[in-house]
Protein backbone atom coordinates (compact mmCIF):
# COMPACT_ATOMS: atom_id res chain seq x y z
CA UNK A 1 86.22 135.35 78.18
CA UNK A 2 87.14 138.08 75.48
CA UNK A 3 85.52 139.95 72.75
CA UNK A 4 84.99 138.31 69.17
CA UNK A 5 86.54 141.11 66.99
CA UNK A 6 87.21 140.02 63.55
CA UNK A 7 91.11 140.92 63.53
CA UNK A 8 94.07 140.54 60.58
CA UNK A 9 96.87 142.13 61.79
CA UNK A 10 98.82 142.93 58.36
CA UNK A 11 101.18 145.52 60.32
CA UNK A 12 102.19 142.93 62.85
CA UNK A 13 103.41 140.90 59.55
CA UNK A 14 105.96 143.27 58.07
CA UNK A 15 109.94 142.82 60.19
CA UNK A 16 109.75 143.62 63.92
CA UNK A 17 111.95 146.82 63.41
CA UNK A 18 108.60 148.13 61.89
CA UNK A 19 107.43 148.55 65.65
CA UNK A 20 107.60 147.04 69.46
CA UNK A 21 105.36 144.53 70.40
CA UNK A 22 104.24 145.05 74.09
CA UNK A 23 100.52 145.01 76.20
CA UNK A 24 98.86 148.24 77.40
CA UNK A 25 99.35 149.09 80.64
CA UNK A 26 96.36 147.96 82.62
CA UNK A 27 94.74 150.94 84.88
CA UNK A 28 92.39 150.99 87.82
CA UNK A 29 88.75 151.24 87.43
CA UNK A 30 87.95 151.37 83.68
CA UNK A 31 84.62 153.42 82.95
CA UNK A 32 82.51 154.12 79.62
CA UNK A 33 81.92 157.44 79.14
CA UNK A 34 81.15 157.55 75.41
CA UNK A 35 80.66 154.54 73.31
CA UNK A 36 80.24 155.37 69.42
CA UNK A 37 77.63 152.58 68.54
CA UNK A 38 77.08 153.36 64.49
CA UNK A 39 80.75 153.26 63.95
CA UNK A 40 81.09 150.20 65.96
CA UNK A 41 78.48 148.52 63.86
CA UNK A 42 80.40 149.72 60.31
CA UNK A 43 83.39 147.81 62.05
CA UNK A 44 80.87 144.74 62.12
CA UNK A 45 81.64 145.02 66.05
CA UNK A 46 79.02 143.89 68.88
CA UNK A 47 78.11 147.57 70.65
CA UNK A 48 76.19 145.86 73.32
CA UNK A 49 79.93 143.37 73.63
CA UNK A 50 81.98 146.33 74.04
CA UNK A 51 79.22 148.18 76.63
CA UNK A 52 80.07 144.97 79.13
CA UNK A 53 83.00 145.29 81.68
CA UNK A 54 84.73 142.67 79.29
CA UNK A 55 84.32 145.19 76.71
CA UNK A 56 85.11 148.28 78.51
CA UNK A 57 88.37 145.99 80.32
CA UNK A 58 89.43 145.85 76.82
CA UNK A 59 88.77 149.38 75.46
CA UNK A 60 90.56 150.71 78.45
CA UNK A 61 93.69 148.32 78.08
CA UNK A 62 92.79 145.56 80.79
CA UNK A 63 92.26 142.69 78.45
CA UNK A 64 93.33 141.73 74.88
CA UNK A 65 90.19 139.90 73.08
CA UNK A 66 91.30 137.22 70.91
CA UNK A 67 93.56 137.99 67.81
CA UNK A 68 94.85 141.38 68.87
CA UNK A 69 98.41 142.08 67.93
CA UNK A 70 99.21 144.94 70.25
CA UNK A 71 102.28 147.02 69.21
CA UNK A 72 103.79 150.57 68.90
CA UNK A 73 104.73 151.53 65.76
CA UNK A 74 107.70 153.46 64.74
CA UNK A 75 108.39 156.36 63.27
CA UNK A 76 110.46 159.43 62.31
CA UNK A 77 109.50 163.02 61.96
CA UNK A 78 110.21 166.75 61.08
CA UNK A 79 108.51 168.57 64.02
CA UNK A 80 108.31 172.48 63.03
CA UNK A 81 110.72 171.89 60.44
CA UNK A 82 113.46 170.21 63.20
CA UNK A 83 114.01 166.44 61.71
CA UNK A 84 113.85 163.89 64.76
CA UNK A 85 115.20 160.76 63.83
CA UNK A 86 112.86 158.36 66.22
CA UNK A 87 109.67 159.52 67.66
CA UNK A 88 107.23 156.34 67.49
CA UNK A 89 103.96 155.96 69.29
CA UNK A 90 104.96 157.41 73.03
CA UNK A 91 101.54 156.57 74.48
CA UNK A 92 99.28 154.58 71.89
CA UNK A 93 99.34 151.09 70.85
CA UNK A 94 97.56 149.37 67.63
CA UNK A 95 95.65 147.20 69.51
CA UNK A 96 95.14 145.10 66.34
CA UNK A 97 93.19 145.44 62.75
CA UNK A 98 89.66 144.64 62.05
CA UNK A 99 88.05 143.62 58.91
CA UNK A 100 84.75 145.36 58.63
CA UNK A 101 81.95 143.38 56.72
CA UNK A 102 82.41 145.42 53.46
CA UNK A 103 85.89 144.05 53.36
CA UNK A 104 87.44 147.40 54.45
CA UNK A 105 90.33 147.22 56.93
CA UNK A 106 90.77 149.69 59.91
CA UNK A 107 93.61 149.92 62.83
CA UNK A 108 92.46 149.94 66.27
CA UNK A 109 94.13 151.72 68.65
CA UNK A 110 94.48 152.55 72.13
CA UNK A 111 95.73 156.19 72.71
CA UNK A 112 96.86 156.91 76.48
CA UNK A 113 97.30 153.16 76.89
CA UNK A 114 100.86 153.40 79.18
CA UNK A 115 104.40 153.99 78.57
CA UNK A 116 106.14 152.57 74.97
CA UNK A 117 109.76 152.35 73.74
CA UNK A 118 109.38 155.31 72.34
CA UNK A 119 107.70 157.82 75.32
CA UNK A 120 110.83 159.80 75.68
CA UNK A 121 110.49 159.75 79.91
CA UNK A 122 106.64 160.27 79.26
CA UNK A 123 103.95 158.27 81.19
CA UNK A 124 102.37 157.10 78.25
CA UNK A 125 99.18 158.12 79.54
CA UNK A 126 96.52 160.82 78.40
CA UNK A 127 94.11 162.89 80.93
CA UNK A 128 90.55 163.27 80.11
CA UNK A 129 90.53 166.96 78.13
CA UNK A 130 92.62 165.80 75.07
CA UNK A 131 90.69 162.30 74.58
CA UNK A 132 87.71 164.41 74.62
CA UNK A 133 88.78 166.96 72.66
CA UNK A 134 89.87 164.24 69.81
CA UNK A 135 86.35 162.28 69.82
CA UNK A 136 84.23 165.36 69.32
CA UNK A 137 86.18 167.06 66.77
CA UNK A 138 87.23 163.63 64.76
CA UNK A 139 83.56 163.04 64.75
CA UNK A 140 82.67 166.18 63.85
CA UNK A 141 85.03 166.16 60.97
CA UNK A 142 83.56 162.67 59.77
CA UNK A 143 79.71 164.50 60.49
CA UNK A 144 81.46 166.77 57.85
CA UNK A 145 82.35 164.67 55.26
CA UNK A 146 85.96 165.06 55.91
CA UNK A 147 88.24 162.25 55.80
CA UNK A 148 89.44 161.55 59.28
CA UNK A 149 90.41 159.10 61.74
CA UNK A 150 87.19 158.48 64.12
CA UNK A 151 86.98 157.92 67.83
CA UNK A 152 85.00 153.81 68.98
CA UNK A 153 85.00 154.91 72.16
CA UNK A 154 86.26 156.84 75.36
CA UNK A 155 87.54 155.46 78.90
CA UNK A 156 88.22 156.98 82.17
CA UNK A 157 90.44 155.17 84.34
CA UNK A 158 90.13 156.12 87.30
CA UNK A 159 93.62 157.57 87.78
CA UNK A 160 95.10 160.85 88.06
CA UNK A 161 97.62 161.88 85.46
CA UNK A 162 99.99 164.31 86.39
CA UNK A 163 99.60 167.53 84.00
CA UNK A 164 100.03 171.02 85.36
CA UNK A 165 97.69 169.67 87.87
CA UNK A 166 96.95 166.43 88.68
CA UNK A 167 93.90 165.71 86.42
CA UNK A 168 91.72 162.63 85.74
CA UNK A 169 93.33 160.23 83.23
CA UNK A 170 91.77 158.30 80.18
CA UNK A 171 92.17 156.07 76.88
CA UNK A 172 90.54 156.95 73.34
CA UNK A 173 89.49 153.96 71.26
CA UNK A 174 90.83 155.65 67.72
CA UNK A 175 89.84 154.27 64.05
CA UNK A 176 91.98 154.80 61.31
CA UNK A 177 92.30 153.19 57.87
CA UNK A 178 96.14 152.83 58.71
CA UNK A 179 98.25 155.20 60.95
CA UNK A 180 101.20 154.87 58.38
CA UNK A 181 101.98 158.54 58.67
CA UNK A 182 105.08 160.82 56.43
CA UNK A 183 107.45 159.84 59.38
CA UNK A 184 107.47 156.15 59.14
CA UNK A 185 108.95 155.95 55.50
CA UNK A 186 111.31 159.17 57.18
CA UNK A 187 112.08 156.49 59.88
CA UNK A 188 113.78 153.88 57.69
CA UNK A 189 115.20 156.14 54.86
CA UNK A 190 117.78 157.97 57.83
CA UNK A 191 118.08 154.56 58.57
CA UNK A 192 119.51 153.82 54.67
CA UNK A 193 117.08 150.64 55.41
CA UNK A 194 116.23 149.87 51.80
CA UNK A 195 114.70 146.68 52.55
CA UNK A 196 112.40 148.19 54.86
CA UNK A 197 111.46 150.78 53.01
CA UNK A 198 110.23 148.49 49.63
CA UNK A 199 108.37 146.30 52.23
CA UNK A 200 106.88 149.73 53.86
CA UNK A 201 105.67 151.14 50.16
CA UNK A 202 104.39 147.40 49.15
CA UNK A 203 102.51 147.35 52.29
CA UNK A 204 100.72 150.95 51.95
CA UNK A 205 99.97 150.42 48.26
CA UNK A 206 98.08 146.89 49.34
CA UNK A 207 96.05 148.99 51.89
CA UNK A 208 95.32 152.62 49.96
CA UNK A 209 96.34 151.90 46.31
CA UNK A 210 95.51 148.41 45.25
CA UNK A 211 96.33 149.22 42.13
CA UNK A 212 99.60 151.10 42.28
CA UNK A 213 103.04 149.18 41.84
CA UNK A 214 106.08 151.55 42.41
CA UNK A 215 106.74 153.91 45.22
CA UNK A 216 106.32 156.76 42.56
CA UNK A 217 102.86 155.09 42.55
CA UNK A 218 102.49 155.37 45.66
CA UNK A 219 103.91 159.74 46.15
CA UNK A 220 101.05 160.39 43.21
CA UNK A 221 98.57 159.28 45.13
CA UNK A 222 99.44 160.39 48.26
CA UNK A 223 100.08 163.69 47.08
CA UNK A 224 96.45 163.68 45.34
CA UNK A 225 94.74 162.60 48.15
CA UNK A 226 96.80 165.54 50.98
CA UNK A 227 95.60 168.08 48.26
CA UNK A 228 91.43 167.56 48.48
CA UNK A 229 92.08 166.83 51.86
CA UNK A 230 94.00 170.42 52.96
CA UNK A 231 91.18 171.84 50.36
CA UNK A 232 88.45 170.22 52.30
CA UNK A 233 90.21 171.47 56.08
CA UNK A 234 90.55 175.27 54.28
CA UNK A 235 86.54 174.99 53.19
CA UNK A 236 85.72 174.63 56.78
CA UNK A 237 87.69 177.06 58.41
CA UNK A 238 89.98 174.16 60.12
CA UNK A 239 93.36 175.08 61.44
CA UNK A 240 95.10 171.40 62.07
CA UNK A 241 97.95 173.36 64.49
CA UNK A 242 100.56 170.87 64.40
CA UNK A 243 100.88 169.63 61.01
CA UNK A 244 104.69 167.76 61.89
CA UNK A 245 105.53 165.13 59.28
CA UNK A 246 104.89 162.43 61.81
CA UNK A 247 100.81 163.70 62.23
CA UNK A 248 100.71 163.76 57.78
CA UNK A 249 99.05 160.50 57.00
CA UNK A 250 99.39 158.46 53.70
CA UNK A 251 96.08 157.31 53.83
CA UNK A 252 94.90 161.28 53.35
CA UNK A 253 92.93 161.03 56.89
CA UNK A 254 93.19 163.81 59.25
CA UNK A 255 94.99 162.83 62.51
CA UNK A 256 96.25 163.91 65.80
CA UNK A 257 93.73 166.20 66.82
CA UNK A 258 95.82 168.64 69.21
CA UNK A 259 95.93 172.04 69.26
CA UNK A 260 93.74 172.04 66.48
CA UNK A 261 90.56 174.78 65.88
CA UNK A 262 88.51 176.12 64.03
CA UNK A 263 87.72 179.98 62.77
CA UNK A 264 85.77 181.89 64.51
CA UNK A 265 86.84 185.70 63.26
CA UNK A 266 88.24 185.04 60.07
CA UNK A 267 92.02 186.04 59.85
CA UNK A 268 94.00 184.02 57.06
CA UNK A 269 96.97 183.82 59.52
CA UNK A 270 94.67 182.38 62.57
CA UNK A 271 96.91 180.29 64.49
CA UNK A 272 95.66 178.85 67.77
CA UNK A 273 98.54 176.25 68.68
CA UNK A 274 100.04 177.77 72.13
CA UNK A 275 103.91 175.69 70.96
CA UNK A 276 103.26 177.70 67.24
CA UNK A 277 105.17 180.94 67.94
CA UNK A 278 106.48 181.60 64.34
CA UNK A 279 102.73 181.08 62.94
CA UNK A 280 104.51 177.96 60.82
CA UNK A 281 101.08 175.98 60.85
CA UNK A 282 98.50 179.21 60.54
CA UNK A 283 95.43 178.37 58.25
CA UNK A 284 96.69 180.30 55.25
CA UNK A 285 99.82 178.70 55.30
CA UNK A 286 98.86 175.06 55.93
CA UNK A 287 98.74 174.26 51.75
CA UNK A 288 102.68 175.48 51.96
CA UNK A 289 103.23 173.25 54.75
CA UNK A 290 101.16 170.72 52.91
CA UNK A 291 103.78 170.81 50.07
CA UNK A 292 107.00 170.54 51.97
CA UNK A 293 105.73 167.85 54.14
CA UNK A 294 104.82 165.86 50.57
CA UNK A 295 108.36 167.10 49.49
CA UNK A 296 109.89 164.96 52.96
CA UNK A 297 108.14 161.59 51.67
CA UNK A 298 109.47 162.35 47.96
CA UNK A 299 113.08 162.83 49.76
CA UNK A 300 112.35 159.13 51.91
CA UNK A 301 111.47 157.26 48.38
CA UNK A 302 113.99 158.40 46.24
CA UNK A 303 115.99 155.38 47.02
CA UNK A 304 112.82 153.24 45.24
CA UNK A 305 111.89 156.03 42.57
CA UNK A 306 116.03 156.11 41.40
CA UNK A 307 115.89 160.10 40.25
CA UNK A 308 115.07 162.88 41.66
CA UNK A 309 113.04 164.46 37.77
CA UNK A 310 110.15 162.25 38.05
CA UNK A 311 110.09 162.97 42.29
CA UNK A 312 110.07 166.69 41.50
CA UNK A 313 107.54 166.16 38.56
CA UNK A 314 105.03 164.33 40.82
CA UNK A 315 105.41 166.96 43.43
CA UNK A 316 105.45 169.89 41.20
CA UNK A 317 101.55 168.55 40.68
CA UNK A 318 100.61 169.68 43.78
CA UNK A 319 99.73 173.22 43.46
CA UNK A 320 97.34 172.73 41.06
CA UNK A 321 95.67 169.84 42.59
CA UNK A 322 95.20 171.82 45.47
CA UNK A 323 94.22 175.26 43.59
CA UNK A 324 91.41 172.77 41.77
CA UNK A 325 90.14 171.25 44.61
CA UNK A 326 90.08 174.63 46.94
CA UNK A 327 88.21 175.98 43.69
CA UNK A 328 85.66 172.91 43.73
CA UNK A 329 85.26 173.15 47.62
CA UNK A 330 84.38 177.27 47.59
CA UNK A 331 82.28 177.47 44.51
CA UNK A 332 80.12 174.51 46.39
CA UNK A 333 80.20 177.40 49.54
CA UNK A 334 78.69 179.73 47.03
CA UNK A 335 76.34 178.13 45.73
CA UNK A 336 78.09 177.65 41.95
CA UNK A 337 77.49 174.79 39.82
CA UNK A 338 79.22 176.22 36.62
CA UNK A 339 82.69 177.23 36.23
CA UNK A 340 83.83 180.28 35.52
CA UNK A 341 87.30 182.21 35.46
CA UNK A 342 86.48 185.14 38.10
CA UNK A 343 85.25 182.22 40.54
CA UNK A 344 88.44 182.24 42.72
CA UNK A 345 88.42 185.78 42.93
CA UNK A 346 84.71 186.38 44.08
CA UNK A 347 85.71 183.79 46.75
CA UNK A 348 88.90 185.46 48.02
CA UNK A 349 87.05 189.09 47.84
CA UNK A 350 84.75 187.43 50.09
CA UNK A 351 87.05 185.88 52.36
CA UNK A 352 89.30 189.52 52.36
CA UNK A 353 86.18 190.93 53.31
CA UNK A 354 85.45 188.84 55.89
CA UNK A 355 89.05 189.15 57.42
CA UNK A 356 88.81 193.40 57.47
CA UNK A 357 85.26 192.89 58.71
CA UNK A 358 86.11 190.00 61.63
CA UNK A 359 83.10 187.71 60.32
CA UNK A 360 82.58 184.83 61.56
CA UNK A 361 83.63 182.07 59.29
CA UNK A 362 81.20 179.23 59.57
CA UNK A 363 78.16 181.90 60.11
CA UNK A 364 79.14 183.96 57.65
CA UNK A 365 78.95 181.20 54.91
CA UNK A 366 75.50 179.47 56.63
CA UNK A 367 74.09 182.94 56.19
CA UNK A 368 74.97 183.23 52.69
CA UNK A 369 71.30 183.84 50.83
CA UNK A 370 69.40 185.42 53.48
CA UNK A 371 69.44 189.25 55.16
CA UNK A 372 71.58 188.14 58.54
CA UNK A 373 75.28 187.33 56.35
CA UNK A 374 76.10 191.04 56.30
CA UNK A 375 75.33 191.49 59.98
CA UNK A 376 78.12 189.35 60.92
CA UNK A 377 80.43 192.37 59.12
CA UNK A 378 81.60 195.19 61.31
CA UNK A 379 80.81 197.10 57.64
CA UNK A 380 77.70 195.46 56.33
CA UNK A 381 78.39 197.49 53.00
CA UNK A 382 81.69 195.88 52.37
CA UNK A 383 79.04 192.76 52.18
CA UNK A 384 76.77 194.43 50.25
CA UNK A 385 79.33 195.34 47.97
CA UNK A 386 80.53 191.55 47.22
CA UNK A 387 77.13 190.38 47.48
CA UNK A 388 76.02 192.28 44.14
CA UNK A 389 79.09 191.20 42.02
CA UNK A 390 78.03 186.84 43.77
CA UNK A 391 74.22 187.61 42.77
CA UNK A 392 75.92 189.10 39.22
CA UNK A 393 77.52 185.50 39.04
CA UNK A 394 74.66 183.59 39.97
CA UNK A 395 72.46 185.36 37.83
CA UNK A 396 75.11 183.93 34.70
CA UNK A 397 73.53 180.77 35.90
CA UNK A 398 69.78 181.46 35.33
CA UNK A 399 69.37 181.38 39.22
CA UNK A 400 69.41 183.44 42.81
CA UNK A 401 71.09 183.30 46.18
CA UNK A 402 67.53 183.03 47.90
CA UNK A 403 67.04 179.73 44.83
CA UNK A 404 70.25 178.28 45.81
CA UNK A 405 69.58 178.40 49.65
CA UNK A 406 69.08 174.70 50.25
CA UNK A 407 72.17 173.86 48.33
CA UNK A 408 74.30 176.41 50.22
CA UNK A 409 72.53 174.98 53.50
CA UNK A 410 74.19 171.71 52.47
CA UNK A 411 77.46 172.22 52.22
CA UNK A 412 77.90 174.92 54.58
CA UNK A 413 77.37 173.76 58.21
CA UNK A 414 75.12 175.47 60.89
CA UNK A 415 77.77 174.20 63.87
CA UNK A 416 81.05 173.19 63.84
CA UNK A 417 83.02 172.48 67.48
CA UNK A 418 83.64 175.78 68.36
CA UNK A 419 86.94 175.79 70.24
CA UNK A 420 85.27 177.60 73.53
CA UNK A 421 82.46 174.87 73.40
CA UNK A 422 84.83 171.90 73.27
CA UNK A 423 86.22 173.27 76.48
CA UNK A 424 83.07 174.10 78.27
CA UNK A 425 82.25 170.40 77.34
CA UNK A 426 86.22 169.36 79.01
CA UNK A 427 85.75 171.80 82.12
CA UNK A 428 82.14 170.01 82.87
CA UNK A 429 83.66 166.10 81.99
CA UNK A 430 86.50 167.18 84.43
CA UNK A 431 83.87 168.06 87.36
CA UNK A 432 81.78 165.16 86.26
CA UNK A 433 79.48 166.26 84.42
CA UNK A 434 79.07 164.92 80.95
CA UNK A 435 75.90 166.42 79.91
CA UNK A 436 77.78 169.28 78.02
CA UNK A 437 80.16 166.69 76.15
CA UNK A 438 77.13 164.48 74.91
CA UNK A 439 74.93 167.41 73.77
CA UNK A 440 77.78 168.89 72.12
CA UNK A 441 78.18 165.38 70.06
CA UNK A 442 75.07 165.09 69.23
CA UNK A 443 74.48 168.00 67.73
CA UNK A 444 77.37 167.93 65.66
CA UNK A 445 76.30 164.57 64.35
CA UNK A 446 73.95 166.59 62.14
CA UNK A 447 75.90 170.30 61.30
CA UNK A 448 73.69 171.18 58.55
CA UNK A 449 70.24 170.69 60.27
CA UNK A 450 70.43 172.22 64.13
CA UNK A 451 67.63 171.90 66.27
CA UNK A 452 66.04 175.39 67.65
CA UNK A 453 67.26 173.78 71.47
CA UNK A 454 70.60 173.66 70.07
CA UNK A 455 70.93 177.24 68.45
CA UNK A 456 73.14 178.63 71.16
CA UNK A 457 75.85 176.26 69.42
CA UNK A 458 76.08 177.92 66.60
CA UNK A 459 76.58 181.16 68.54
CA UNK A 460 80.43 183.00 67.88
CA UNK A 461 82.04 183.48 71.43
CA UNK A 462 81.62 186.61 73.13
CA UNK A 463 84.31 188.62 73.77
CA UNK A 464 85.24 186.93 77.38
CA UNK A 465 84.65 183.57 76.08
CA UNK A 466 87.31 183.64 73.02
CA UNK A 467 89.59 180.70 73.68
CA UNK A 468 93.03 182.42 71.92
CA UNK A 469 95.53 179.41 72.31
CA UNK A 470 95.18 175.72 72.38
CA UNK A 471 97.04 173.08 73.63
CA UNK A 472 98.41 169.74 73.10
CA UNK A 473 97.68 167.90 76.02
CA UNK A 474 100.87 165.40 75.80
């Protein structure tokens, strides 16, 4: 018996030096612990299928169903600015790709699904902390409306994984729209592999730009779609933490999900990442990093594009894609619906405020309109100060901060996964308990509208509870 999943594996078309086909790595007791039934249904997949122990076999690498095309793909990377030549998919295999009933296509993959060609020594496996750490914050960031890979569904396996302890091992289900990342056209252009390369740019135009035709095509629109997406991460507070070549996606989804965080004090130069010593990935800094990541794909097609004018043209666009859609995403925070010239600037006076004041980000911007924004300032006049000149700029627009309160309520959320909840939720999962994990879920299903049983979510940690580093989990 096997699962009836509607696959088409395009990927597993293109020349096997694209990847290396090989099954997961079967483990020993497979268990459900999260199952994410809406998305399974926009997939056009069976929830109650996947729920049986054919299902969960499958989701935790024990059976194929029918049609899948299991591989790891390859691919090349600059990891803190340090080019590696082959990285690849050490512990994740795309398990095959699903046609959902809108026509949309989506990768299915298996992350922590056994050892590849390319795990450098590694076991190819993942423990339970990481795998929940990615499905509450890649759901969280799709709750959010930003793009993102998503998590199907989580697996225990009922083996230990060896760690800096031994610790309880598991598989994540991931979605994607493709997992054709910066590094994979890096991967063939060391290799001078022309041929591969046209077939590559051909192949992500068919899936994200139907109706491009060159690979200078194909640069312009990725380099559109990194710049709302960066906007949308720096609207939120979101500090990616590893943001390598090899984790930049051409599809403009946000992937990997390690050491990443989000804000509580605001500091432009937050950095969480424990491997980040330099601050090369910090919050303020991720547009830069944005731009020379984009600059790495422009290097890889400059075979196809034949000059390096209209590469540097398409790239010079960047900056002010970016500075327009950062502008779009914060005068949404404050409640603007005009546009005006001082806009960025009564934005960054807030934000400077905020940083000599250590406000909490998200709180800070949910209280925006009512009394309890400048109490989250250690100087509730440098608030008060800002506030007049933002009630000065509504005012140009016939309105109010307490009129605009349900449009600032919509865009800027009430929780977000606070870095010490996500691992209050890993410490409890690791013990046993998943009570913590699935509140914390559910909750941030809905981040503009929290229940009154859910308020202590939206709390800012207290001083002990401050999580100051995060971690990969590889």
């Amino acid at each position: 018996m096997s699962l009836d999943l509607p696959f088409d594996n395009s990927y597993g078309r293109l020349p096997e030096r694209f990847y290396s086909r090989l099954e997961p790595t079967p483990v020993k007791e497979p268990e459900l612990i999260a199952l994410n039934i809406p998305l399974a249904e926009r997939l056009g997949l069976d929830p109650d299928a996947l729920a049986t122990p054919d299902g969960v076999a499958a989701l935790g690498g024990n059976l194929l169903p029918d049609g899948a095309d299991p591989l790891a793909q390859a691919y090349a990377g600059h990891q803190f600015g340090n080019f590696v030549p082959q990285l690849g998919d050490g512990r994740a295999l795309l398990l095959g790709e699903v046609v959902a009933p809108d026509g949309a296509r989506f990768d299915l993959q298996l992350k922590g699904s056994g050892p590849t060609p390319y795990s450098r020594m590694g076991d190819g496996r993942a423990w339970l902390g990481p795998v929940m750490r990615e499905y509450i914050v890649s759901e969280a960031m799709a709750a959010l409306g930003i793009p993102t890979t998503r998590a199907l569904a989580a697996v225990q396996t009922g083996e230990i994984v060896l760690r800096e302890a031994p610790l309880p091992g598991a598989v994540l289900t991931r979605v994607a729209s493709s997992h054709i990342r910066v590094g994979t056209f890096q991967f063939f252009a060391a290799r001078d592999d022309r041929e591969a390369l046209e077939a590559l740019v051909q192949h992500a135009l068919e899936r994200h730009q139907p109706d491009g035709e060159t690979a200078l095509d194909l640069l312009d629109g990725v380099i559109e779609r990194q710049a709302r997406l960066i906007a949308k991460w720096m609207g939120l507070g979101f500090v990616h933490g590893v943001m390598n070549t090899d984790n930049m996606t051409i599809s403009g989804e946000t992937i990997d999900y390690g050491p990443c965080a989000f804000i509580d004090s605001y500091h432009p130069l937050r950095v969480f990442s424990s491997i980040d010593h330099a601050g090369r990935y910090a919050y303020g800094r991720q547009p830069d990093v944005a731009m020379w990541n984009l600059a790495q794909l422009a290097m890889a097609l400059l075979p196809l594009i034949g000059s390096s004018e209209p590469a540097q043209k398409s790239l010079d666009r960047f900056p002010d894609l970016f500075r327009s859609a950062w502008s779009e995403v914060f005068r949404s925070k404050l409640g603007l619906t005009s546009q005006s010239d001082g806009d960025d600037a009564l934005a960054n006076d807030l934000l400077n405020a905020m940083a000599e004041n250590q406000a909490d980000f998200t709180n800070t911007f949910r209280a925006l309109g009512t009394r309890h924004a400048r109490d989250e300032f250690v100087d509730p006049d440098a608030f008060d100060t800002w506030e007049r000149a933002w009630r000065d700029r509504l005012a140009q627009e016939d309105t109010t901060p307490e009129d605009r309160l349900d449009a600032l309520r919509a865009i800027n959320p009430a929780v977000i996964p606070r870095t010490h909840r996500i691992e209050e939720a890993i410490s409890s999962g690791v013990s046993g308990d998943l009570a913590p994990f699935h509140r914390l879920n559910k909750a941030l299903q809905t981040p503009f509208v929290l229940s009154e049983d859910d308020s202590d979510l939206a709390r800012a940690p207290t001083q002990d509870e401050i999580v100051p580093q995060t971690f990969c989990g590889t």
